[in-house]
PDB file of N, CA and C in Angstrom:
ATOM      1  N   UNK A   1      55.427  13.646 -18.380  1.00  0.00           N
ATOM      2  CA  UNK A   1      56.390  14.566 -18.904  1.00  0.00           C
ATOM      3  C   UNK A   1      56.597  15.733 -17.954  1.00  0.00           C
ATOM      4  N   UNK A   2      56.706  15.212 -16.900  1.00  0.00           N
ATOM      5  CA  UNK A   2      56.737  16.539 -15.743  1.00  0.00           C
ATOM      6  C   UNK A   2      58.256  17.291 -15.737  1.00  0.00           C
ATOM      7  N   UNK A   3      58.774  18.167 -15.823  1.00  0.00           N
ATOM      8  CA  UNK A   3      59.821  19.113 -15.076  1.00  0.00           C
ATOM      9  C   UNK A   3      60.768  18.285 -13.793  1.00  0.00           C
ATOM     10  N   UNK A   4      61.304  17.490 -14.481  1.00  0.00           N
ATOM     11  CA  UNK A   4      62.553  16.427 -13.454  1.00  0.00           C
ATOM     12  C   UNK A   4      63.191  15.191 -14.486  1.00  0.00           C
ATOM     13  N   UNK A   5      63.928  14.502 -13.728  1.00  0.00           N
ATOM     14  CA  UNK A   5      64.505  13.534 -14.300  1.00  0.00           C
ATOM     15  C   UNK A   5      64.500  12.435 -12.963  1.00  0.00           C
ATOM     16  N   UNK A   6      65.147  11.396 -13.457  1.00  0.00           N
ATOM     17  CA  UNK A   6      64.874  10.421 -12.462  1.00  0.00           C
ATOM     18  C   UNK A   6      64.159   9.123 -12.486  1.00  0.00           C
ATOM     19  N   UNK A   7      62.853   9.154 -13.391  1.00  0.00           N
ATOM     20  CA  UNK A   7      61.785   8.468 -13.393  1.00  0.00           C
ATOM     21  C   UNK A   7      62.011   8.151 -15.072  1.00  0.00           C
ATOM     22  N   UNK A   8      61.805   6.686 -15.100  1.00  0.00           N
ATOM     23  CA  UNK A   8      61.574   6.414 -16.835  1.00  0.00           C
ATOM     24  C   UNK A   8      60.480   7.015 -17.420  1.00  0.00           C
ATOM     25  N   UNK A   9      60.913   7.111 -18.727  1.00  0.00           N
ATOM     26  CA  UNK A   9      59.629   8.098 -19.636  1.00  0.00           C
ATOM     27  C   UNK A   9      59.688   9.425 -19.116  1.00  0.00           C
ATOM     28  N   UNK A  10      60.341   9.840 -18.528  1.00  0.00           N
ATOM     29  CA  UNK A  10      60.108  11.119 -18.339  1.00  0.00           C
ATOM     30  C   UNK A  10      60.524  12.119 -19.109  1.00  0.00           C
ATOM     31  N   UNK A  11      60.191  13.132 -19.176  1.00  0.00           N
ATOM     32  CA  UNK A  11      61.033  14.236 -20.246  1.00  0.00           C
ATOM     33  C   UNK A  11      60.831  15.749 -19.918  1.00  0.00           C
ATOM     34  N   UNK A  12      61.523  16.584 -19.626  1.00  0.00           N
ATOM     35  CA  UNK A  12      61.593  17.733 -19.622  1.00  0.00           C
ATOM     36  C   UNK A  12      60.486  18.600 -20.618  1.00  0.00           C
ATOM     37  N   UNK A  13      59.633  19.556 -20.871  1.00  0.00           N
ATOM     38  CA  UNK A  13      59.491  20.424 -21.698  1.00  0.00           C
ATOM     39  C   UNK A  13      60.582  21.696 -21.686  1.00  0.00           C
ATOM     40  N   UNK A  14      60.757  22.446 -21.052  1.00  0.00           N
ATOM     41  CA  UNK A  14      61.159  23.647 -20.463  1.00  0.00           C
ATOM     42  C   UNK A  14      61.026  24.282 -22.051  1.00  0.00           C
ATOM     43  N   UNK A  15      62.120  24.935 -22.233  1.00  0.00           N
ATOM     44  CA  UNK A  15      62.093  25.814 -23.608  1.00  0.00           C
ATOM     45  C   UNK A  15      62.023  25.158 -24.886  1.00  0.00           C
ATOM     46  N   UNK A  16      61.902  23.569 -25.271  1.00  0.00           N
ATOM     47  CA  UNK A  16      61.479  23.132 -26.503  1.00  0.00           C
ATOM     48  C   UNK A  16      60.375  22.944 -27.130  1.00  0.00           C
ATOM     49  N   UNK A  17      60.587  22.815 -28.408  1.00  0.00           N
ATOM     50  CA  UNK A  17      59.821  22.557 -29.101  1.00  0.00           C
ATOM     51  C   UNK A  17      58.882  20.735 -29.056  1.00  0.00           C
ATOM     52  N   UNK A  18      57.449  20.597 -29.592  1.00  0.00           N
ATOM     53  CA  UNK A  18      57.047  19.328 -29.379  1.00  0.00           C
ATOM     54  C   UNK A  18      56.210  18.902 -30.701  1.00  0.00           C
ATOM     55  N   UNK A  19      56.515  18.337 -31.653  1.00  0.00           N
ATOM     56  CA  UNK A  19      55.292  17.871 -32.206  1.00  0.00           C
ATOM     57  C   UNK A  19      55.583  16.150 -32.466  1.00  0.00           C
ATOM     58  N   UNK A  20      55.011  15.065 -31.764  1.00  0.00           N
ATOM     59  CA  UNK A  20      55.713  13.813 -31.907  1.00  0.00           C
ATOM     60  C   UNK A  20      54.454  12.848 -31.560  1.00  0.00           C
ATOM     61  N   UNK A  21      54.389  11.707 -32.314  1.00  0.00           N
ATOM     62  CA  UNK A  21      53.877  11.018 -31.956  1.00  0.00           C
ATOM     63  C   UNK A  21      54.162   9.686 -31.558  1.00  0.00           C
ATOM     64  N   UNK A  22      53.818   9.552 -30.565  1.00  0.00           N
ATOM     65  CA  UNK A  22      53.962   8.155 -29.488  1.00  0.00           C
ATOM     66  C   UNK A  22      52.994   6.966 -29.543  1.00  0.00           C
ATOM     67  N   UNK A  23      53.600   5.461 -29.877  1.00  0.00           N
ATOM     68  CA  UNK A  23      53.205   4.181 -29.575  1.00  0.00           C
ATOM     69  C   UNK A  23      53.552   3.779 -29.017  1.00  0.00           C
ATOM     70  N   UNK A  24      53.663   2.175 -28.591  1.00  0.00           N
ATOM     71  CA  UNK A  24      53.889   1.380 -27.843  1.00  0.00           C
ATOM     72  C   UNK A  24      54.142   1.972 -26.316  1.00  0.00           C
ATOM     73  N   UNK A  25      53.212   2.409 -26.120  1.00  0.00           N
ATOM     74  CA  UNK A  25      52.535   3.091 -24.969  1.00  0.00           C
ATOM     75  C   UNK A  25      52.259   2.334 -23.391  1.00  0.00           C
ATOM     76  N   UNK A  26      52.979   2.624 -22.269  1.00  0.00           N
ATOM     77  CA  UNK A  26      52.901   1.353 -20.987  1.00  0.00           C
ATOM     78  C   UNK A  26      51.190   1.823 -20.734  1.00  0.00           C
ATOM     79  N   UNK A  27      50.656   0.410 -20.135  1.00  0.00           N
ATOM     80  CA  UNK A  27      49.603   0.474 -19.847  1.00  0.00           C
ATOM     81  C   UNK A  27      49.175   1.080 -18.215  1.00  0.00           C
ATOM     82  N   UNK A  28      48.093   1.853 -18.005  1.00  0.00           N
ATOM     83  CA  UNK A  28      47.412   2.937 -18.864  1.00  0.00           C
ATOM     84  C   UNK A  28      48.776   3.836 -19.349  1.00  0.00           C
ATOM     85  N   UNK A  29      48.225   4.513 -20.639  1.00  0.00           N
ATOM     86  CA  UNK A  29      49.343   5.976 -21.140  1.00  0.00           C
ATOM     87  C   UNK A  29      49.000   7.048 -20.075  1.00  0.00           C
ATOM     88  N   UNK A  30      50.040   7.639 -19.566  1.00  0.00           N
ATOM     89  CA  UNK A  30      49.299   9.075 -18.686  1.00  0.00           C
ATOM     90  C   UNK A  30      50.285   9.614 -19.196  1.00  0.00           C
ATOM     91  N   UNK A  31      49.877  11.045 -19.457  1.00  0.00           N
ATOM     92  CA  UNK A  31      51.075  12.619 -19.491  1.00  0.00           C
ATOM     93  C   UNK A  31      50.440  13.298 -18.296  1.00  0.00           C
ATOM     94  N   UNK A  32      51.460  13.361 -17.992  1.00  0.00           N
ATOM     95  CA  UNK A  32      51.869  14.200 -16.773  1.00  0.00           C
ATOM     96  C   UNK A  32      52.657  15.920 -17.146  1.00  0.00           C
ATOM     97  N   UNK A  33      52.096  16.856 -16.665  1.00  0.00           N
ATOM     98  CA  UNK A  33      52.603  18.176 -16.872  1.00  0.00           C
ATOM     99  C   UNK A  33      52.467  19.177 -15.577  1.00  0.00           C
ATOM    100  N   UNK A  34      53.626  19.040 -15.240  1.00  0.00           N
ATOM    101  CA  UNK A  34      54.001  19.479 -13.710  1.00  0.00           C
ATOM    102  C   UNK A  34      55.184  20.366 -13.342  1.00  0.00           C
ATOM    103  N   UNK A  35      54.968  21.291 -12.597  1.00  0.00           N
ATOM    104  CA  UNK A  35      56.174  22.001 -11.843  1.00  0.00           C
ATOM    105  C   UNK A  35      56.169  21.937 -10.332  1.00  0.00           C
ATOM    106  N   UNK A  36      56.584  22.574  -9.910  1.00  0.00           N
ATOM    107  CA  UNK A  36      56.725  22.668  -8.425  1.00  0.00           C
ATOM    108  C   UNK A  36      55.061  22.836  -7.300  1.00  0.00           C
ATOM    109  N   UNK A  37      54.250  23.846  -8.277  1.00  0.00           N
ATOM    110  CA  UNK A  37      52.881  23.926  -6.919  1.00  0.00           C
ATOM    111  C   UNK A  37      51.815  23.538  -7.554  1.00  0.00           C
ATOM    112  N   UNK A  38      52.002  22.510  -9.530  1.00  0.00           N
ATOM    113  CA  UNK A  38      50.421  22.242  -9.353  1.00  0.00           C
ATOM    114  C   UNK A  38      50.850  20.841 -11.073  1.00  0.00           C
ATOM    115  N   UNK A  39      50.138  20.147 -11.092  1.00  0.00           N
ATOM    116  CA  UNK A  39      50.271  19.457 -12.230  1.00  0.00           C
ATOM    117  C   UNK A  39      48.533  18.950 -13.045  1.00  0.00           C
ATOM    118  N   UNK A  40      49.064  18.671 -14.102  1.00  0.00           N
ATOM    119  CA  UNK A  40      47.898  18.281 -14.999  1.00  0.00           C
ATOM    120  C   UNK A  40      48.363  17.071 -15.733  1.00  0.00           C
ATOM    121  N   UNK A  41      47.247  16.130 -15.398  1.00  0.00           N
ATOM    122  CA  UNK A  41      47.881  14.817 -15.911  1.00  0.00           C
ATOM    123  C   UNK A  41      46.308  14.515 -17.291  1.00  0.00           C
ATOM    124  N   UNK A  42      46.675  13.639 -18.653  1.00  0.00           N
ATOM    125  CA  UNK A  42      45.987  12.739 -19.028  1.00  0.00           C
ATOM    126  C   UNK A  42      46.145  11.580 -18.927  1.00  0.00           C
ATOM    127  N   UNK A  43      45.288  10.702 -18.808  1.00  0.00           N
ATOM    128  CA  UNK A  43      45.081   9.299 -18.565  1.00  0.00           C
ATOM    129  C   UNK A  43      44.345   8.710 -19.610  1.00  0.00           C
ATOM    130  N   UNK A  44      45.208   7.842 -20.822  1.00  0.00           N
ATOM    131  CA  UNK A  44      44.246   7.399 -21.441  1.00  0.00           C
ATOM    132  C   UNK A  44      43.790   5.972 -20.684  1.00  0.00           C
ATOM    133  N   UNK A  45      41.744   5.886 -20.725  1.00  0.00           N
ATOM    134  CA  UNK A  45      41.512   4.658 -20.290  1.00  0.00           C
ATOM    135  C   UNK A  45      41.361   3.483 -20.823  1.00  0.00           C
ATOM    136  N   UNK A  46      40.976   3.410 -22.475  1.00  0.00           N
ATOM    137  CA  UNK A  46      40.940   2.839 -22.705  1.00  0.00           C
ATOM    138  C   UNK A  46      40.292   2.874 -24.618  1.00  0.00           C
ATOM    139  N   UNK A  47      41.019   2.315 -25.484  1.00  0.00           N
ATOM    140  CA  UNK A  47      40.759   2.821 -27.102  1.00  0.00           C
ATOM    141  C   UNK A  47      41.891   3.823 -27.330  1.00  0.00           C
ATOM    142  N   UNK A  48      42.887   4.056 -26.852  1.00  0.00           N
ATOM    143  CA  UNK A  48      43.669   5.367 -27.440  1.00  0.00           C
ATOM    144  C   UNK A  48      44.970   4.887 -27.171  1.00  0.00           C
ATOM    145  N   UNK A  49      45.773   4.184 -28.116  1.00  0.00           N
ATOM    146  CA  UNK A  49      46.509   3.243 -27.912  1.00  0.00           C
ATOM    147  C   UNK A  49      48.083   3.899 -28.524  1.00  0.00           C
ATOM    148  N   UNK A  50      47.686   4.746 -29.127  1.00  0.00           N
ATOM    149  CA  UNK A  50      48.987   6.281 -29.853  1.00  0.00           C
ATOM    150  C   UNK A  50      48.468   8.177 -29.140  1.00  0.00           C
ATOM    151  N   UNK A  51      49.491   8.253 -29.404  1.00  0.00           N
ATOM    152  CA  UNK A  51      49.375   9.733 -28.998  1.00  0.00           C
ATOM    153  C   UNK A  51      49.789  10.626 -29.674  1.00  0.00           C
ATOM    154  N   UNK A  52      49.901  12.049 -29.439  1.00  0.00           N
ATOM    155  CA  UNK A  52      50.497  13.074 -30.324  1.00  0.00           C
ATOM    156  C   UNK A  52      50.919  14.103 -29.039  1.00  0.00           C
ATOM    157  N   UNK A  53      51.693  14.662 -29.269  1.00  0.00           N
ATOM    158  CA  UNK A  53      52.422  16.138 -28.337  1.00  0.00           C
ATOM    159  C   UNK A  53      52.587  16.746 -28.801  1.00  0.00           C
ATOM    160  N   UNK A  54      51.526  18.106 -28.537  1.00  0.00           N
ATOM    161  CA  UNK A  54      51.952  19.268 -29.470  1.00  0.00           C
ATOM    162  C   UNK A  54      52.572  20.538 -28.641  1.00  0.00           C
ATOM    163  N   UNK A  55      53.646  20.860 -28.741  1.00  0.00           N
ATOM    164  CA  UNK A  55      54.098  22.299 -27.970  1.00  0.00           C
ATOM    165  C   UNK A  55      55.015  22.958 -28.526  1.00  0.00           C
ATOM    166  N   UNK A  56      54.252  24.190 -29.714  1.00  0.00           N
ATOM    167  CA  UNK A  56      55.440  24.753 -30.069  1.00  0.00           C
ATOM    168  C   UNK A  56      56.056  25.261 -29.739  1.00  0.00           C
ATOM    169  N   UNK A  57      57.643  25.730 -30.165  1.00  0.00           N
ATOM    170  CA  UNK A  57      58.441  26.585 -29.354  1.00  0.00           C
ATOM    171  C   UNK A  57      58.080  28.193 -29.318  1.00  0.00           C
ATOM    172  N   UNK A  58      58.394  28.390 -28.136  1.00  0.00           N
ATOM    173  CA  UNK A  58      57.979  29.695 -27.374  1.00  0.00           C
ATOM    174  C   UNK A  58      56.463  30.265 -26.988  1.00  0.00           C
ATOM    175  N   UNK A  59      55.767  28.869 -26.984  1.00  0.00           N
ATOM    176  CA  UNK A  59      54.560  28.808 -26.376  1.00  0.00           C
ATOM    177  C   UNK A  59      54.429  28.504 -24.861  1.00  0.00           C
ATOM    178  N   UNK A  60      53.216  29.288 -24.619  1.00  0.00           N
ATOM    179  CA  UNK A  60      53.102  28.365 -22.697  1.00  0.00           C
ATOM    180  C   UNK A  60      51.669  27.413 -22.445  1.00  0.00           C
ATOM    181  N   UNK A  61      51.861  26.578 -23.740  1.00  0.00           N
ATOM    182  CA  UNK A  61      50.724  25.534 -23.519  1.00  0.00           C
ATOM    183  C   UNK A  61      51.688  24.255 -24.191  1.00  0.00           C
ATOM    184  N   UNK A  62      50.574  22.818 -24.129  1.00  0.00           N
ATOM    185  CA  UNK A  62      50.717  21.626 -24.715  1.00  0.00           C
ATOM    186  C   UNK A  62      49.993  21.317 -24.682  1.00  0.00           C
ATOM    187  N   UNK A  63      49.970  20.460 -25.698  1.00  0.00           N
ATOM    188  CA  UNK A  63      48.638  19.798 -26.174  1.00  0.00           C
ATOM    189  C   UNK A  63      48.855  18.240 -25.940  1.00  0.00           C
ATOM    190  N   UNK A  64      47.793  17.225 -25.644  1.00  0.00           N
ATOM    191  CA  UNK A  64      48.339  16.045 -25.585  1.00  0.00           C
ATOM    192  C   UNK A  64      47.074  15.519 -25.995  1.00  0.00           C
ATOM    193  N   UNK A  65      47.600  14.765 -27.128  1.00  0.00           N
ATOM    194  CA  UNK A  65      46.120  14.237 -27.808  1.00  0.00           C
ATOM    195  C   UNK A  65      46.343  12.722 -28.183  1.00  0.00           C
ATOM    196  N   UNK A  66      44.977  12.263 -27.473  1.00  0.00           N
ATOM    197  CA  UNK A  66      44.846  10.541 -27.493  1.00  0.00           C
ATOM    198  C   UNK A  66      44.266  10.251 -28.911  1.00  0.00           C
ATOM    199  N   UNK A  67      44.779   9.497 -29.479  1.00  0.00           N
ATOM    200  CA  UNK A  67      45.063   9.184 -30.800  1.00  0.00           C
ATOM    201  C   UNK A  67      44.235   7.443 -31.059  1.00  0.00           C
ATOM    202  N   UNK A  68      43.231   7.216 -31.331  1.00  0.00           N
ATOM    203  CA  UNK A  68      43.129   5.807 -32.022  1.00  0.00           C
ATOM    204  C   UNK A  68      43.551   5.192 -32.977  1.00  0.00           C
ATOM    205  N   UNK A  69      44.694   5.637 -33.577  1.00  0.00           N
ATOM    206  CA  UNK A  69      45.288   4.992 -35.076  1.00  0.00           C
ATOM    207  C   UNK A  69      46.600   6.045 -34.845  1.00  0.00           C
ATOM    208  N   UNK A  70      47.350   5.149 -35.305  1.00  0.00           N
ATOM    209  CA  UNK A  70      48.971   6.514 -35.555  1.00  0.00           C
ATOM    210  C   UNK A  70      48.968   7.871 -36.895  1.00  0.00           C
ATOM    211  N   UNK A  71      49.684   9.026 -36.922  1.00  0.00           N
ATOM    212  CA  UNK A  71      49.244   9.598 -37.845  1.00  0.00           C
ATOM    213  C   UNK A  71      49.439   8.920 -39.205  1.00  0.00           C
ATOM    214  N   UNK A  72      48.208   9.683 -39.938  1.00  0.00           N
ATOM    215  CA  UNK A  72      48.059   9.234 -41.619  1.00  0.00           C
ATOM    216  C   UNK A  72      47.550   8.323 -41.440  1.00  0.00           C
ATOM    217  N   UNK A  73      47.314   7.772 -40.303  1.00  0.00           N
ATOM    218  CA  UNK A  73      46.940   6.256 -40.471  1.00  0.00           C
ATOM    219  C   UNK A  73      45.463   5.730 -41.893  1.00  0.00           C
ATOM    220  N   UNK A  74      44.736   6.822 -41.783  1.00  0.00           N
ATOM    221  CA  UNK A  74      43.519   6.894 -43.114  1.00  0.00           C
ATOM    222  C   UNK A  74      43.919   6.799 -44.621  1.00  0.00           C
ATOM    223  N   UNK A  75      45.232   7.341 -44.866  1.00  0.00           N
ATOM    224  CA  UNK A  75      45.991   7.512 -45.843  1.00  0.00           C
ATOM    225  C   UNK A  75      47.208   5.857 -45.956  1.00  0.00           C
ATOM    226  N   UNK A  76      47.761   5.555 -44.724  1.00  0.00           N
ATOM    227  CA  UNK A  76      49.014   4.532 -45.023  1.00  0.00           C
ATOM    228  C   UNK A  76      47.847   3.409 -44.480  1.00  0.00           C
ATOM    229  N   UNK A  77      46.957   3.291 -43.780  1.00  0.00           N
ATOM    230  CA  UNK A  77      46.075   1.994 -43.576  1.00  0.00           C
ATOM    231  C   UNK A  77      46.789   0.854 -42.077  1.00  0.00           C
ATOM    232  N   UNK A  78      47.118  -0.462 -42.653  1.00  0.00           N
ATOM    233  CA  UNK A  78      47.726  -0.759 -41.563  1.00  0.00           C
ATOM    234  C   UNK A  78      46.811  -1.138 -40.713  1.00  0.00           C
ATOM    235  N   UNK A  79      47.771  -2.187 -39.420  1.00  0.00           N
ATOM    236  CA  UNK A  79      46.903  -3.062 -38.824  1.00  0.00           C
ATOM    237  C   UNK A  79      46.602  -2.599 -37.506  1.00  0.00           C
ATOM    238  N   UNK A  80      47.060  -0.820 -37.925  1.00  0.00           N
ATOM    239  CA  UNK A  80      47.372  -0.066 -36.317  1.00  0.00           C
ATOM    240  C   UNK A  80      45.947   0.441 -36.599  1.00  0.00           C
ATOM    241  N   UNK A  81      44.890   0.398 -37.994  1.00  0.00           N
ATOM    242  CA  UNK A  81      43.882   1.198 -38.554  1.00  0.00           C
ATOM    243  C   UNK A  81      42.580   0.631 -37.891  1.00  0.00           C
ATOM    244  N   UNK A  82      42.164   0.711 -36.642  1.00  0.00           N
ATOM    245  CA  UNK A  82      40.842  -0.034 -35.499  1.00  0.00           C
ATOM    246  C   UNK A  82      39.763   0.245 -37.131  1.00  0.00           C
ATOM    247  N   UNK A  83      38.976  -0.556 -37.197  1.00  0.00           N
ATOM    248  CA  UNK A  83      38.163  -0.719 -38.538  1.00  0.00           C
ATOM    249  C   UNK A  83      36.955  -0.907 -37.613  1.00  0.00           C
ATOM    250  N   UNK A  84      36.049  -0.366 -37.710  1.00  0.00           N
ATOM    251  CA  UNK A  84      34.468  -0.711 -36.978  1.00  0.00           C
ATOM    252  C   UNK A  84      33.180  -0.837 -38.112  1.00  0.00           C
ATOM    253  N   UNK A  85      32.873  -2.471 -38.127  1.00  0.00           N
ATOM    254  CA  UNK A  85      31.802  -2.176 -39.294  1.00  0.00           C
ATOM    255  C   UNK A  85      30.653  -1.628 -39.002  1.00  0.00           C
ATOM    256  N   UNK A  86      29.541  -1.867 -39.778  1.00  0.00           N
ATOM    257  CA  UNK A  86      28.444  -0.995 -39.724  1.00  0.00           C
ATOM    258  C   UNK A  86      27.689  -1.645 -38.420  1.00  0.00           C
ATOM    259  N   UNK A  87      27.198  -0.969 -37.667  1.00  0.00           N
ATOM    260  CA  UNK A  87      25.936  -1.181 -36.350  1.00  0.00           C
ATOM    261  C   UNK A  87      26.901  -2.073 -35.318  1.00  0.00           C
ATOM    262  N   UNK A  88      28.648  -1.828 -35.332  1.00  0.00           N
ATOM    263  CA  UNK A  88      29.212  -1.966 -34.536  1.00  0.00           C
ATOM    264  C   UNK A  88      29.800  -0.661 -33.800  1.00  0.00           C
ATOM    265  N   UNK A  89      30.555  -1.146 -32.060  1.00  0.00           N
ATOM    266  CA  UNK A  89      30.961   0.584 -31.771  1.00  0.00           C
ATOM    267  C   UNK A  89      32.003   0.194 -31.207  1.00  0.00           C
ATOM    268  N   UNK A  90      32.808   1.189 -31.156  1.00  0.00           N
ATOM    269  CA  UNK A  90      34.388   1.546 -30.988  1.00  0.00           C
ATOM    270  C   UNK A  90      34.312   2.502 -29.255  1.00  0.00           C
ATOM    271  N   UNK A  91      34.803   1.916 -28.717  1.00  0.00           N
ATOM    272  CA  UNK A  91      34.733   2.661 -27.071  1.00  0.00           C
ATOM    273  C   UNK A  91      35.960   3.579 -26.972  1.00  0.00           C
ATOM    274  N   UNK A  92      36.308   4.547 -26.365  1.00  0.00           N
ATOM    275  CA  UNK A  92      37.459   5.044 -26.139  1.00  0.00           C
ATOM    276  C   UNK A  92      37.046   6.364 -25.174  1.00  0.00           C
ATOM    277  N   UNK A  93      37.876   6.183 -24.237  1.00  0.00           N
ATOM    278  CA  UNK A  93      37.950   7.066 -22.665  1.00  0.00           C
ATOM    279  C   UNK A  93      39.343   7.623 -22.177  1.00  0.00           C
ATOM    280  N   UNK A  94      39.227   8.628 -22.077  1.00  0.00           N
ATOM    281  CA  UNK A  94      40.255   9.286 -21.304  1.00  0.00           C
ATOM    282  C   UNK A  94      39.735  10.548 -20.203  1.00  0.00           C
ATOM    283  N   UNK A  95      40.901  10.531 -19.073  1.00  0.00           N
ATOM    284  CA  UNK A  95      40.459  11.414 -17.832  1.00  0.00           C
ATOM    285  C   UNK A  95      41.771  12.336 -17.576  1.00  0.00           C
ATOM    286  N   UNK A  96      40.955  13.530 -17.152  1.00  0.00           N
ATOM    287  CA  UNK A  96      42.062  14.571 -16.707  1.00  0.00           C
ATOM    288  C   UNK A  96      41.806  15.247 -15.526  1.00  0.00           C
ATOM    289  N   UNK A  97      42.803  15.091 -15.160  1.00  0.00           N
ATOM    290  CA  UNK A  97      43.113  15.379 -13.717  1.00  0.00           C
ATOM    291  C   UNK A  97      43.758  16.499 -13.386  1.00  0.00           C
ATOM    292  N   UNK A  98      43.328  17.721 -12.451  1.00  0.00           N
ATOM    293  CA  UNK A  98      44.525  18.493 -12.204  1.00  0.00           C
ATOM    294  C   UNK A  98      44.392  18.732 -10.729  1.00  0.00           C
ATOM    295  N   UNK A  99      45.812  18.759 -10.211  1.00  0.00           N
ATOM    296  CA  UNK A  99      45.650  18.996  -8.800  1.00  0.00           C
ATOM    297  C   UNK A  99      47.333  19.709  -8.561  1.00  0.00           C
TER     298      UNK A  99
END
C-alpha cells in the first residue's frame, strides 16, 4: 500500500480513512507503507491468511494486522474458522521489515 500507482494491489493512503478487512490474499500477503526516503513493509509467513487495516482519518499511523480467521469469525463460525483440537498447534509467522 505504498504512496504510487502503477503496480496491482496497490493503494494510496494519503488523507483517508482505513478500517477493512482483506482475503483472498496473493501468496505471501505483504503491506507495504512507503514514501519517498524510507518504507515499512509486513510479510505474512505463514497461518495469517486475512487481514485488517486500520488508519483513521487524520491520523499519522496504520495499523496492519494479520488475522487467522476473518472478522466475527468466533461469532459467524465458518470454514474460514482454523479449529485446533486439544494437544494440537496452530503455527503462524509474520516479519517486518523497515528500510
Amino acid at each position: 500500500m505504498p504512496a504510487g500507482t502503477g503496480e496491482p494491489g496497490l493503494r494510496q493512503l494519503g488523507e483517508t480513512a482505513w478500517d477493512d478487512g482483506f482475503s483472498d490474499l496473493a501468496e505471501p500477503p505483504r503491506f507495504l507503507l512507503a514514501d519517498d526516503e524510507s518504507e515499512v513493509s509486513v510479510t505474512f509467513l505463514r497461518g495469517y491468511p486475512f487481514a485488517q487495516v486500520f488508519a483513521p482519518e487524520g491520523s499519522d499511523f496504520v495499523c496492519f494486522e494479520p488475522m487467522t480467521a476473518p472478522a466475527n469469525a468466533l461469532g459467524a463460525g465458518g470454514p474460514d474458522l482454523p479449529l485446533v483440537q486439544p494437544g494440537d498447534r496452530y503455527e503462524a509467522a509474520f516479519a517486518i521489515e523497515v528500510g
